[in-house]
N, C-alpha and C. Protein backbone atom coordinates (compact mmCIF):
# COMPACT_ATOMS: atom_id res chain seq x y z
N UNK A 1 -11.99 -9.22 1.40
CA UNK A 1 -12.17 -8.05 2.23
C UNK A 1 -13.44 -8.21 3.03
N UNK A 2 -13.31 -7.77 4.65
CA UNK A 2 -14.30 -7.76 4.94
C UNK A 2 -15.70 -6.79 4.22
N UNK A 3 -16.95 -7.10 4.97
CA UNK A 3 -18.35 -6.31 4.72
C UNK A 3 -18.17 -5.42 5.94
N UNK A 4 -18.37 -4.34 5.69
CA UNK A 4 -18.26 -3.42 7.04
C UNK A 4 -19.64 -2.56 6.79
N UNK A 5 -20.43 -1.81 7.60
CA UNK A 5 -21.45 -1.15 7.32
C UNK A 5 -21.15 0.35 8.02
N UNK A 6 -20.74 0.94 7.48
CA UNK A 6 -20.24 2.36 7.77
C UNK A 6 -20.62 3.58 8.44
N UNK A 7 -21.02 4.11 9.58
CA UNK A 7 -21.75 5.27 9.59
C UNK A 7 -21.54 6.45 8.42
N UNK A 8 -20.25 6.71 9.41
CA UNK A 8 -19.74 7.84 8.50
C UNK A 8 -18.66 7.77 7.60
N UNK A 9 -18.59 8.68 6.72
CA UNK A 9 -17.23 8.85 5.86
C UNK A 9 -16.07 8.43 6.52
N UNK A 10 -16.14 9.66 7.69
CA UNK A 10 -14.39 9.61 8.38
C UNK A 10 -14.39 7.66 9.17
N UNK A 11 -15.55 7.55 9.57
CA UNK A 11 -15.42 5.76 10.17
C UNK A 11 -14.82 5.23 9.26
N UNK A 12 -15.18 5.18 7.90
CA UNK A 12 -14.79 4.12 7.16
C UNK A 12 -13.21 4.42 6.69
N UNK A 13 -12.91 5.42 6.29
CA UNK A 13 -11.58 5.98 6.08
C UNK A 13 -10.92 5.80 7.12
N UNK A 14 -10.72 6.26 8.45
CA UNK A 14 -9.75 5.64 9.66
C UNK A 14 -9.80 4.41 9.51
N UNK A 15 -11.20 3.44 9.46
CA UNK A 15 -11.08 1.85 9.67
C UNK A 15 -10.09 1.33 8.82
N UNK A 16 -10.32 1.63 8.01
CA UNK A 16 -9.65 1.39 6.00
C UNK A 16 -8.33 1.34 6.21
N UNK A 17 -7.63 2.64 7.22
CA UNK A 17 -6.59 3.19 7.54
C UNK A 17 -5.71 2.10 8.18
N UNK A 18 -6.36 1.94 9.29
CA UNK A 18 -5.88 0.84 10.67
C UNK A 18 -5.65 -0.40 9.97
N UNK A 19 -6.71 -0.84 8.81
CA UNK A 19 -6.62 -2.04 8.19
C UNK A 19 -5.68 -2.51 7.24
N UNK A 20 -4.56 -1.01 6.96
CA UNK A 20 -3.64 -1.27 6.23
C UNK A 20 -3.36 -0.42 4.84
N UNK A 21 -4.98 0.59 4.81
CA UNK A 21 -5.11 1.19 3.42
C UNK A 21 -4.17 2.67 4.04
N UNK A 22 -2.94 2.62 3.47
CA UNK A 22 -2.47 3.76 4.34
C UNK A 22 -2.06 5.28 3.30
N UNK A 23 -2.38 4.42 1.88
CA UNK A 23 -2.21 5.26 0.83
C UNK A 23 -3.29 6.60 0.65
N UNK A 24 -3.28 7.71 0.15
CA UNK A 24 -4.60 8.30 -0.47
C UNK A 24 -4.72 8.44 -1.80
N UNK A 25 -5.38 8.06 -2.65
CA UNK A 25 -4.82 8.28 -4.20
C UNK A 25 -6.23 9.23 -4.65
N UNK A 26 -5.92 9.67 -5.75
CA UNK A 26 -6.60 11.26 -6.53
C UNK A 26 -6.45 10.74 -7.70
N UNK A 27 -7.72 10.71 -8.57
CA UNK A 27 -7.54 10.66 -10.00
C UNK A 27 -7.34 11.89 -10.71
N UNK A 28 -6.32 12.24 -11.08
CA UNK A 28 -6.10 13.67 -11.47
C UNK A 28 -5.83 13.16 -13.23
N UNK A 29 -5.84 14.07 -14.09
CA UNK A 29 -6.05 14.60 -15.79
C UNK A 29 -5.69 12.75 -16.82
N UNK A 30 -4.59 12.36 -16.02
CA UNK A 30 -4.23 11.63 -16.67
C UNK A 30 -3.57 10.38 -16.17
N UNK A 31 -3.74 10.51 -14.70
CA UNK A 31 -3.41 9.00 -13.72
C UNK A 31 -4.28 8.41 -12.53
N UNK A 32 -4.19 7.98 -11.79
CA UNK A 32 -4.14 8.15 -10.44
C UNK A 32 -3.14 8.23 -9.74
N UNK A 33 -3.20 9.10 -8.95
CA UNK A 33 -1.93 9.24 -8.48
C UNK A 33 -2.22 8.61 -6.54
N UNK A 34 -0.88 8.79 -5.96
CA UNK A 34 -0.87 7.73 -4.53
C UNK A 34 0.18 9.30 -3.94
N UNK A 35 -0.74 10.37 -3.19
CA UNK A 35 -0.77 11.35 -2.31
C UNK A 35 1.18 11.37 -1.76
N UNK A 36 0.93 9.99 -0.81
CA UNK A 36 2.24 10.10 -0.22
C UNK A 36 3.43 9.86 -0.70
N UNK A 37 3.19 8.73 -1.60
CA UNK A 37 4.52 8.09 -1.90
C UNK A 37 5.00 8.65 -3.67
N UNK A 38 3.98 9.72 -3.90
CA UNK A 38 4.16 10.29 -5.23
C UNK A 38 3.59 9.29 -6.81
N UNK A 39 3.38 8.20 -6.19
CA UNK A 39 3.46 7.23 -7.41
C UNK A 39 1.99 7.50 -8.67
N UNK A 40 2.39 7.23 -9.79
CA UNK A 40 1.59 7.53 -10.45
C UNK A 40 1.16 6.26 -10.95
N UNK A 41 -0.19 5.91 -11.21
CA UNK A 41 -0.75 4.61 -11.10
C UNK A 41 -1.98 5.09 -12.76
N UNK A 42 -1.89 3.64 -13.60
CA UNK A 42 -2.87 3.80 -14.38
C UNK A 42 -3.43 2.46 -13.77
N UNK A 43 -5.35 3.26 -14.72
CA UNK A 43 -6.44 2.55 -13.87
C UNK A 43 -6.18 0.71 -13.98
N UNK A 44 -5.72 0.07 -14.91
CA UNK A 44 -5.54 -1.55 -15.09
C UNK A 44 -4.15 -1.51 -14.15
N UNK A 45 -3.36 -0.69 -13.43
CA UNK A 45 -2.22 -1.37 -12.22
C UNK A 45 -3.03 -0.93 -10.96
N UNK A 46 -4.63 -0.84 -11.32
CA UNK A 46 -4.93 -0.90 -9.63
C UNK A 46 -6.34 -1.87 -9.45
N UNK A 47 -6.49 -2.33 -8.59
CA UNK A 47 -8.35 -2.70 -8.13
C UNK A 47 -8.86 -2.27 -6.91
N UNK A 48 -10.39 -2.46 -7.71
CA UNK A 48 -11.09 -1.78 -6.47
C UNK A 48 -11.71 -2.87 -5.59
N UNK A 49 -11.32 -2.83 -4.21
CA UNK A 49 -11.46 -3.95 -3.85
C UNK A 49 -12.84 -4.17 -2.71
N UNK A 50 -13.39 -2.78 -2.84
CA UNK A 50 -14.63 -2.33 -1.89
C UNK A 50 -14.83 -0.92 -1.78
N UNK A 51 -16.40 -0.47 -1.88
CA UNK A 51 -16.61 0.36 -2.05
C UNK A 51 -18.16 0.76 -1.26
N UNK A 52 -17.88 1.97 -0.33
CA UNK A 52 -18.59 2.40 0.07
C UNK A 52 -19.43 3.55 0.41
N UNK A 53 -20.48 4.06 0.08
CA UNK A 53 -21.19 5.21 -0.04
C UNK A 53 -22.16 5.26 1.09
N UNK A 54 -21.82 6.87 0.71
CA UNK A 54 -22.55 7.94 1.78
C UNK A 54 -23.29 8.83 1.61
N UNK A 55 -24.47 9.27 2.41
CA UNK A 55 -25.29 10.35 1.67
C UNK A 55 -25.11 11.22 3.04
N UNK A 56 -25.11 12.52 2.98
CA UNK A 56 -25.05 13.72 3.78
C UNK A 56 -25.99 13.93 4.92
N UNK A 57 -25.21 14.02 6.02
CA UNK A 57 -26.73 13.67 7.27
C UNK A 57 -27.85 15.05 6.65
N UNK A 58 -27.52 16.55 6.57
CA UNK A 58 -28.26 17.39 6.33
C UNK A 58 -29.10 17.45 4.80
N UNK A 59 -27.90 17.45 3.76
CA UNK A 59 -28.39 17.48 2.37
C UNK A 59 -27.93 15.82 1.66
N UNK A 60 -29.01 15.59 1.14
CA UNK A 60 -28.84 13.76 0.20
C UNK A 60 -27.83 13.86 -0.92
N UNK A 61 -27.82 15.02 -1.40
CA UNK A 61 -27.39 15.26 -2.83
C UNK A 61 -25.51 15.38 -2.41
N UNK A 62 -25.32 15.47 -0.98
CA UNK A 62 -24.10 15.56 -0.25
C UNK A 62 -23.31 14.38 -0.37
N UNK A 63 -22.99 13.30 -1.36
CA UNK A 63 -23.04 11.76 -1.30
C UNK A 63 -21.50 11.83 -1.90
N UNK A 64 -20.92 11.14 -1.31
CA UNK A 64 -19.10 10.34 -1.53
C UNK A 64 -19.16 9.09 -1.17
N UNK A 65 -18.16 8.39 -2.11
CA UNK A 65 -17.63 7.09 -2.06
C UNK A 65 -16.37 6.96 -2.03
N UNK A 66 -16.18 6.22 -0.78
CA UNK A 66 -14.60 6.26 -0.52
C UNK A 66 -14.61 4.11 -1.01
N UNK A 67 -13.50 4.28 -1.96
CA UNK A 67 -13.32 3.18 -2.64
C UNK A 67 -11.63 2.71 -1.72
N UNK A 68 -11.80 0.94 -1.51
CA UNK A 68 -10.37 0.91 -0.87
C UNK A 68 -10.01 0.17 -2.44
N UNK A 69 -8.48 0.39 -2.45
CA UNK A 69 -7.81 0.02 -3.66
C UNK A 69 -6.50 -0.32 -3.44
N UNK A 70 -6.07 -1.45 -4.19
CA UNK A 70 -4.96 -1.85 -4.25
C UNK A 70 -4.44 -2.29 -5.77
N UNK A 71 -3.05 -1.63 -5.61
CA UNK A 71 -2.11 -1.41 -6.66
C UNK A 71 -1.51 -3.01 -6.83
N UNK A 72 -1.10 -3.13 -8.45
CA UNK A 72 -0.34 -4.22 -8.65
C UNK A 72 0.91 -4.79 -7.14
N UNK A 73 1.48 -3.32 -6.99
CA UNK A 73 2.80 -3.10 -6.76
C UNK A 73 2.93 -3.42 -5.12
N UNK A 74 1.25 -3.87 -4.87
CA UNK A 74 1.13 -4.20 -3.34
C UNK A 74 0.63 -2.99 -2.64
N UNK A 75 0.59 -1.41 -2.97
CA UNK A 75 0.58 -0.41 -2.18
C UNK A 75 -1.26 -0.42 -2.53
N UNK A 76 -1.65 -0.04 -0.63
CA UNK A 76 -3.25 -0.16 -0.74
C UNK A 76 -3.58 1.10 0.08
N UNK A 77 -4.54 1.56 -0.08
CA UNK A 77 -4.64 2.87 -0.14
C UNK A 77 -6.34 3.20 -0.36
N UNK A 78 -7.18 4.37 -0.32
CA UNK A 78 -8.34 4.63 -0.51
C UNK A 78 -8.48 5.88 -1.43
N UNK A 79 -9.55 5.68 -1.98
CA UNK A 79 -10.30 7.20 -3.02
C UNK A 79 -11.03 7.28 -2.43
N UNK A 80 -11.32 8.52 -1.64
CA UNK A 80 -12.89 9.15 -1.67
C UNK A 80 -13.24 10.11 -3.00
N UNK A 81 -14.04 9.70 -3.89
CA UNK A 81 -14.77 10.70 -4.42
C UNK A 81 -16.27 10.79 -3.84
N UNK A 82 -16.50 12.26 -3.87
CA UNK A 82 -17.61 13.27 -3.62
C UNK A 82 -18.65 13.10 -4.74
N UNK A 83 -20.07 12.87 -5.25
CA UNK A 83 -20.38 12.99 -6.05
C UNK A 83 -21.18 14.38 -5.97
N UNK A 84 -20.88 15.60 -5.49
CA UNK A 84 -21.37 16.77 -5.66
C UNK A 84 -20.47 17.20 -7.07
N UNK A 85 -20.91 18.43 -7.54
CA UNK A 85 -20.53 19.09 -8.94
C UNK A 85 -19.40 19.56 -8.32
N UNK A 86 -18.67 19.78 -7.11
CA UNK A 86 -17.88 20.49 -7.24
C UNK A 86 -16.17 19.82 -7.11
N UNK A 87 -16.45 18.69 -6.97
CA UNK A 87 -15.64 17.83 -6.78
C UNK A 87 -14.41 17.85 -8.11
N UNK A 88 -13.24 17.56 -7.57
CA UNK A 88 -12.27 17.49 -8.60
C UNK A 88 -11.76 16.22 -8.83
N UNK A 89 -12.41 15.17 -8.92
CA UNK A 89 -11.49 13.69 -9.37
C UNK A 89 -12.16 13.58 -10.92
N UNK A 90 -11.02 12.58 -11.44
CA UNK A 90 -11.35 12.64 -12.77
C UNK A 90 -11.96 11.18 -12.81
N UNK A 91 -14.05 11.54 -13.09
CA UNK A 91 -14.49 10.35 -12.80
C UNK A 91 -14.09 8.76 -14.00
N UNK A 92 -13.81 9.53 -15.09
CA UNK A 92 -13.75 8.65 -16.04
C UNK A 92 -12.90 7.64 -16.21
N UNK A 93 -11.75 7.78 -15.43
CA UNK A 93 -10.38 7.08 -15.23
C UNK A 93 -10.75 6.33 -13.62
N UNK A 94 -11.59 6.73 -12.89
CA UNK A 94 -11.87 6.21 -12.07
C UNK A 94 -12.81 4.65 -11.91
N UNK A 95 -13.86 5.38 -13.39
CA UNK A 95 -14.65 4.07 -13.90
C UNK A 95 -13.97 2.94 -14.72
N UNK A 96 -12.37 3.05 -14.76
CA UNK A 96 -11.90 2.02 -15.46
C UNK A 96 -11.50 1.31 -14.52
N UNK A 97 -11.14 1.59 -13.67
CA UNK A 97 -10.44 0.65 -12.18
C UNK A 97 -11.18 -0.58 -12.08
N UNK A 98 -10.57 -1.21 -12.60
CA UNK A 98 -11.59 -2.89 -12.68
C UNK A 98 -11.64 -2.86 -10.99
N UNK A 99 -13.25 -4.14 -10.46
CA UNK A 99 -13.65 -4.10 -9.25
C UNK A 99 -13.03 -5.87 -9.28
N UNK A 100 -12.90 -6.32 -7.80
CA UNK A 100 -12.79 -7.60 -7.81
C UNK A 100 -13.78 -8.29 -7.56
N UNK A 101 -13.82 -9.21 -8.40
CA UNK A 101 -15.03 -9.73 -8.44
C UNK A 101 -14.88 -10.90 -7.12
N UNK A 102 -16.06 -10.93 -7.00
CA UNK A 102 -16.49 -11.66 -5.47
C UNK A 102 -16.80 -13.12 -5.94
């Protein structure tokens, strides 16, 4: 995967987009799940294949990482999680998503 250096959130998510990541996936209670195509994904049938963070032009504490990821099954796709408190992804299933190593 390329190195890209990101301004913003939405840059890197459209780029991600165009590049083929066309999925959105959500770690919700007990999967990850893939937005469009319904599929429910556990964290060892996916990798994380790049990951990039952001801090809030106004407030720092405003910070998300939109991760691009790809499924065994070929389907590639992105997570943004938010690291504010109010955020709903389930981080713990998120920290199992093995990264590829470089």
């Amino acid at each position: 995967m390329d190195n890209y250096n990101f301004d913003t959130l939405s840059e890197a998510v459209n780029t991600l987009t165009q590049q083929g990541y066309k999925e959105d996936f959500e770690a919700k209670d007990d999967c990850i799940k893939a937005l469009y195509s319904k599929k429910e994904y556990q964290p060892n049938e996916l990798i994380i294949l790049a990951s990039y963070r952001f801090e809030g032009m106004t407030n720092p504490s405003d910070q998300a990482t939109v991760f691009a990821i790809r499924a065994k099954d070929g389907t590639h796709g992105t997570l943004v999680m938010s690291n504010s408190a109010d955020h709903n992804q389930n981080v713990d299933l998120i920290q199992k998503i093995p990264c590829q190593e470089k």
